[in-house]
N, C-alpha and C. Protein backbone atom coordinates (compact mmCIF):
# COMPACT_ATOMS: atom_id res chain seq x y z
N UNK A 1 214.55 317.34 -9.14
CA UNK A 1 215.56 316.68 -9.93
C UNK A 1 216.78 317.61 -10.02
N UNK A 2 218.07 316.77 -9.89
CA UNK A 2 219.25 317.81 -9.84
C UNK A 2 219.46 317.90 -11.29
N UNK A 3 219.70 317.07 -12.42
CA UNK A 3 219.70 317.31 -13.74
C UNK A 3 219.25 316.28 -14.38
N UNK A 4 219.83 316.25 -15.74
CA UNK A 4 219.11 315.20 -16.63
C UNK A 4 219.12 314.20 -16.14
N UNK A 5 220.46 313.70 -15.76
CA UNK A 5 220.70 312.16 -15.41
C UNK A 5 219.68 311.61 -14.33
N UNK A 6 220.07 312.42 -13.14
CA UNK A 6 219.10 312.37 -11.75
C UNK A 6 217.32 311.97 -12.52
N UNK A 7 217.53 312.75 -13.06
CA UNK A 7 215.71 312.92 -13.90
C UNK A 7 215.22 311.43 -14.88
N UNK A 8 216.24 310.76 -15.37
CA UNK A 8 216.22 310.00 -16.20
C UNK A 8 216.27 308.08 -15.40
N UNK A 9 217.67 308.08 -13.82
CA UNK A 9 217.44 307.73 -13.37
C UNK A 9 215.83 307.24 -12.32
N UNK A 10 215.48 308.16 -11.93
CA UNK A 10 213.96 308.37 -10.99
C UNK A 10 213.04 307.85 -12.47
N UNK A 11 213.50 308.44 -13.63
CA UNK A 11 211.92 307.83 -14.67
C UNK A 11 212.42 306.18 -14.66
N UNK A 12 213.64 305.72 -14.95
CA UNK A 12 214.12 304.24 -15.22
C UNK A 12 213.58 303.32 -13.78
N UNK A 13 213.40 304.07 -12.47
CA UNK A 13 213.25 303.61 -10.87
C UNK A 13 211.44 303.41 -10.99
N UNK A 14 211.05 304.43 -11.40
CA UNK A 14 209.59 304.35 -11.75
C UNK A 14 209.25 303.46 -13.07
N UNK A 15 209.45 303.35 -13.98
CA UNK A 15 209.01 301.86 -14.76
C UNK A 15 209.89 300.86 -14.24
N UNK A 16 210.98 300.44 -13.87
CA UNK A 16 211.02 299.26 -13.06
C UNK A 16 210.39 298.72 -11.88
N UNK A 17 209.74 299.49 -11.49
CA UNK A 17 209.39 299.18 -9.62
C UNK A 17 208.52 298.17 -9.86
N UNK A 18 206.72 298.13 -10.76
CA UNK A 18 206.28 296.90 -10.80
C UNK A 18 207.28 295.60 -10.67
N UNK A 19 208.14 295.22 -11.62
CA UNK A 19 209.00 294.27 -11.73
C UNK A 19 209.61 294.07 -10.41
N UNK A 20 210.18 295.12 -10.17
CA UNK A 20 210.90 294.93 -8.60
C UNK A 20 209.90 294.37 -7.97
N UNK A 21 208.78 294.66 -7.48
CA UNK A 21 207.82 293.92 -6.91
C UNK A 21 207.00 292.67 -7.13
N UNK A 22 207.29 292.25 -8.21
CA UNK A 22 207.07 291.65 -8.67
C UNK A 22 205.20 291.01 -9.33
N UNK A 23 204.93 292.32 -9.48
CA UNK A 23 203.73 292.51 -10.47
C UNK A 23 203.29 292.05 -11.92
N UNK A 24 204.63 292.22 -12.54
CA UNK A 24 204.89 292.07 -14.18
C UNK A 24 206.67 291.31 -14.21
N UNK A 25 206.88 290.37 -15.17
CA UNK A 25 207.71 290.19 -15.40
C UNK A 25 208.58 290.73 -16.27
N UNK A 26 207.82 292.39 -16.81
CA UNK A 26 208.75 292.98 -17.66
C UNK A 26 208.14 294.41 -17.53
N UNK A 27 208.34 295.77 -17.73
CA UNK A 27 208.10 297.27 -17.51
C UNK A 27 206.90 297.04 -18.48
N UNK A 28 206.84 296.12 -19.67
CA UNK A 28 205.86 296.80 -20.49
C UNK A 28 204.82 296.02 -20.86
N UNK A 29 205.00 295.34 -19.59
CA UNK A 29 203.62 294.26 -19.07
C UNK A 29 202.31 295.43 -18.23
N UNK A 30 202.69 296.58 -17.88
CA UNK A 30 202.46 297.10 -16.85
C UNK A 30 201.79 298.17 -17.26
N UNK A 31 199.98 298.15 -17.25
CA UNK A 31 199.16 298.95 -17.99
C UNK A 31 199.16 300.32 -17.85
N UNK A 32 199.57 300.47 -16.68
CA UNK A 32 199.53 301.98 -16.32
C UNK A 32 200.78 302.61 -16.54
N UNK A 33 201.70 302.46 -17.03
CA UNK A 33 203.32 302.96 -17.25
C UNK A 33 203.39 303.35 -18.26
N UNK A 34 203.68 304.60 -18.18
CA UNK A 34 204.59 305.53 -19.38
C UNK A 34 205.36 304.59 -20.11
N UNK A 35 205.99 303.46 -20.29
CA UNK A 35 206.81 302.86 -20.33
C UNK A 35 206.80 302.64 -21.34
N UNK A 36 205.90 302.02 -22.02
CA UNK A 36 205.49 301.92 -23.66
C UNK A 36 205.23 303.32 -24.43
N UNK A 37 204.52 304.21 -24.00
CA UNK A 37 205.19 305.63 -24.80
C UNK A 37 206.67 306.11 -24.95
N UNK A 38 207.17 305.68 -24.23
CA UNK A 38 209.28 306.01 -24.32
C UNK A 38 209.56 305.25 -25.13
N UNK A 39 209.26 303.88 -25.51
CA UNK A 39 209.41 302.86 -26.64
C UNK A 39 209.21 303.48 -27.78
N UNK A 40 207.73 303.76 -27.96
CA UNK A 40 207.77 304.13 -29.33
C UNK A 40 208.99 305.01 -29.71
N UNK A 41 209.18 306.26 -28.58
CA UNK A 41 209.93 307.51 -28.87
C UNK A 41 211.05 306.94 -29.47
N UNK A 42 211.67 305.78 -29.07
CA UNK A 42 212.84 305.30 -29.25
C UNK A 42 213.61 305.44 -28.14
N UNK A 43 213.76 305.44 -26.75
CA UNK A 43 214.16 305.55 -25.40
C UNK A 43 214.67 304.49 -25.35
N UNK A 44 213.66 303.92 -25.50
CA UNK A 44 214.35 302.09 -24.78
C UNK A 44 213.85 300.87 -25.47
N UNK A 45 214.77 299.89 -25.10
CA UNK A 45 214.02 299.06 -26.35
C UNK A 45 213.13 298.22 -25.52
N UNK A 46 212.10 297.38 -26.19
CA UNK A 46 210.63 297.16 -25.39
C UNK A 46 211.45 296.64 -24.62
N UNK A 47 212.66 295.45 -24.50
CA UNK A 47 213.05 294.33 -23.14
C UNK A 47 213.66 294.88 -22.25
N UNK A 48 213.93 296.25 -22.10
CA UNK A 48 214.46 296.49 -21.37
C UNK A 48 213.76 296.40 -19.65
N UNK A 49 214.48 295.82 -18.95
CA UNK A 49 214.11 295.33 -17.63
C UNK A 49 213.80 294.27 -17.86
N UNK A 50 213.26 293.49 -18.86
CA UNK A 50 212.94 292.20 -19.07
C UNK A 50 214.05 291.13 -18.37
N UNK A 51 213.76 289.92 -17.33
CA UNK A 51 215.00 289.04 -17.34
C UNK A 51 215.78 289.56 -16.84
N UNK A 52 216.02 290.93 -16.13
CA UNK A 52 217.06 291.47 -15.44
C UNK A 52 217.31 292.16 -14.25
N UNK A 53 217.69 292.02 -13.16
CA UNK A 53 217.71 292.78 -11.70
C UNK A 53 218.60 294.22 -12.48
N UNK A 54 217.58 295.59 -12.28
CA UNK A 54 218.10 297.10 -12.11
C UNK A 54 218.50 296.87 -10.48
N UNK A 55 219.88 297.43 -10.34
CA UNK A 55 219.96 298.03 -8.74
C UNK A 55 219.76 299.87 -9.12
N UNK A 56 219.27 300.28 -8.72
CA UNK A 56 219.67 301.84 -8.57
C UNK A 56 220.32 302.27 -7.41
N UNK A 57 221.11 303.50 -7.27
CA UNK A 57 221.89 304.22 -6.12
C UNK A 57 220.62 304.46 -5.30
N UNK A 58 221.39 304.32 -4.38
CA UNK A 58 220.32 304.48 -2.39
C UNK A 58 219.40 305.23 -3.09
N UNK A 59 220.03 306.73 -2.88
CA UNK A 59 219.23 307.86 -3.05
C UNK A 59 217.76 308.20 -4.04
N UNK A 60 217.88 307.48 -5.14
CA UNK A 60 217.06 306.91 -6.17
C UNK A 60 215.45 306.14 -5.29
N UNK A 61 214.66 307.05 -5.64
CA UNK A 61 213.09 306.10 -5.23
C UNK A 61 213.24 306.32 -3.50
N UNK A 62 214.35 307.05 -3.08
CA UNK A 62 214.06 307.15 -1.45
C UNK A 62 213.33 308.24 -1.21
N UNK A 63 213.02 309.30 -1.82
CA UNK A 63 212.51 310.44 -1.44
C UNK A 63 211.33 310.45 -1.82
C-alpha cells in the first residue's frame, strides 16, 4: 500500500467485489467480510454499496 488512501481504496475494492460479482446484493449480505465489523466502528454506513455500481481506478484490485 502506498498510503492511507491507496489502503482504504483496496479495503472499499475488497468488500465490494461479492456485489460486483454478483453474489450478494449488498457488502453486508456477505458472511465472510470484514464489512460488518467497519460498520459497527462507524466506517461506513450498513448501505453502503447497496443499489449502487463502485467503479474503482484500473490500478485498484489489479495486483
Amino acid at each position: 500500500m502506498r498510503n492511507e488512501n491507496d489502503y482504504t481504496k483496496h479495503v472499499e475494492y475488497i468488500h465490494y467485489n461479492p456485489v460486483k460479482h454478483g453474489l450478494v446484493k449488498s457488502p453486508k449480505d456477505w458472511p465472510w467480510s470484514s464489512f460488518n465489523d467497519y460498520v459497527a466502528k462507524g466506517v461506513y454506513d450498513v448501505n453502503w454499496g447497496a443499489g449502487e455500481v463502485i467503479n474503482f481506478e484500473a490500478e485498484v484490485g489489479a495486483e
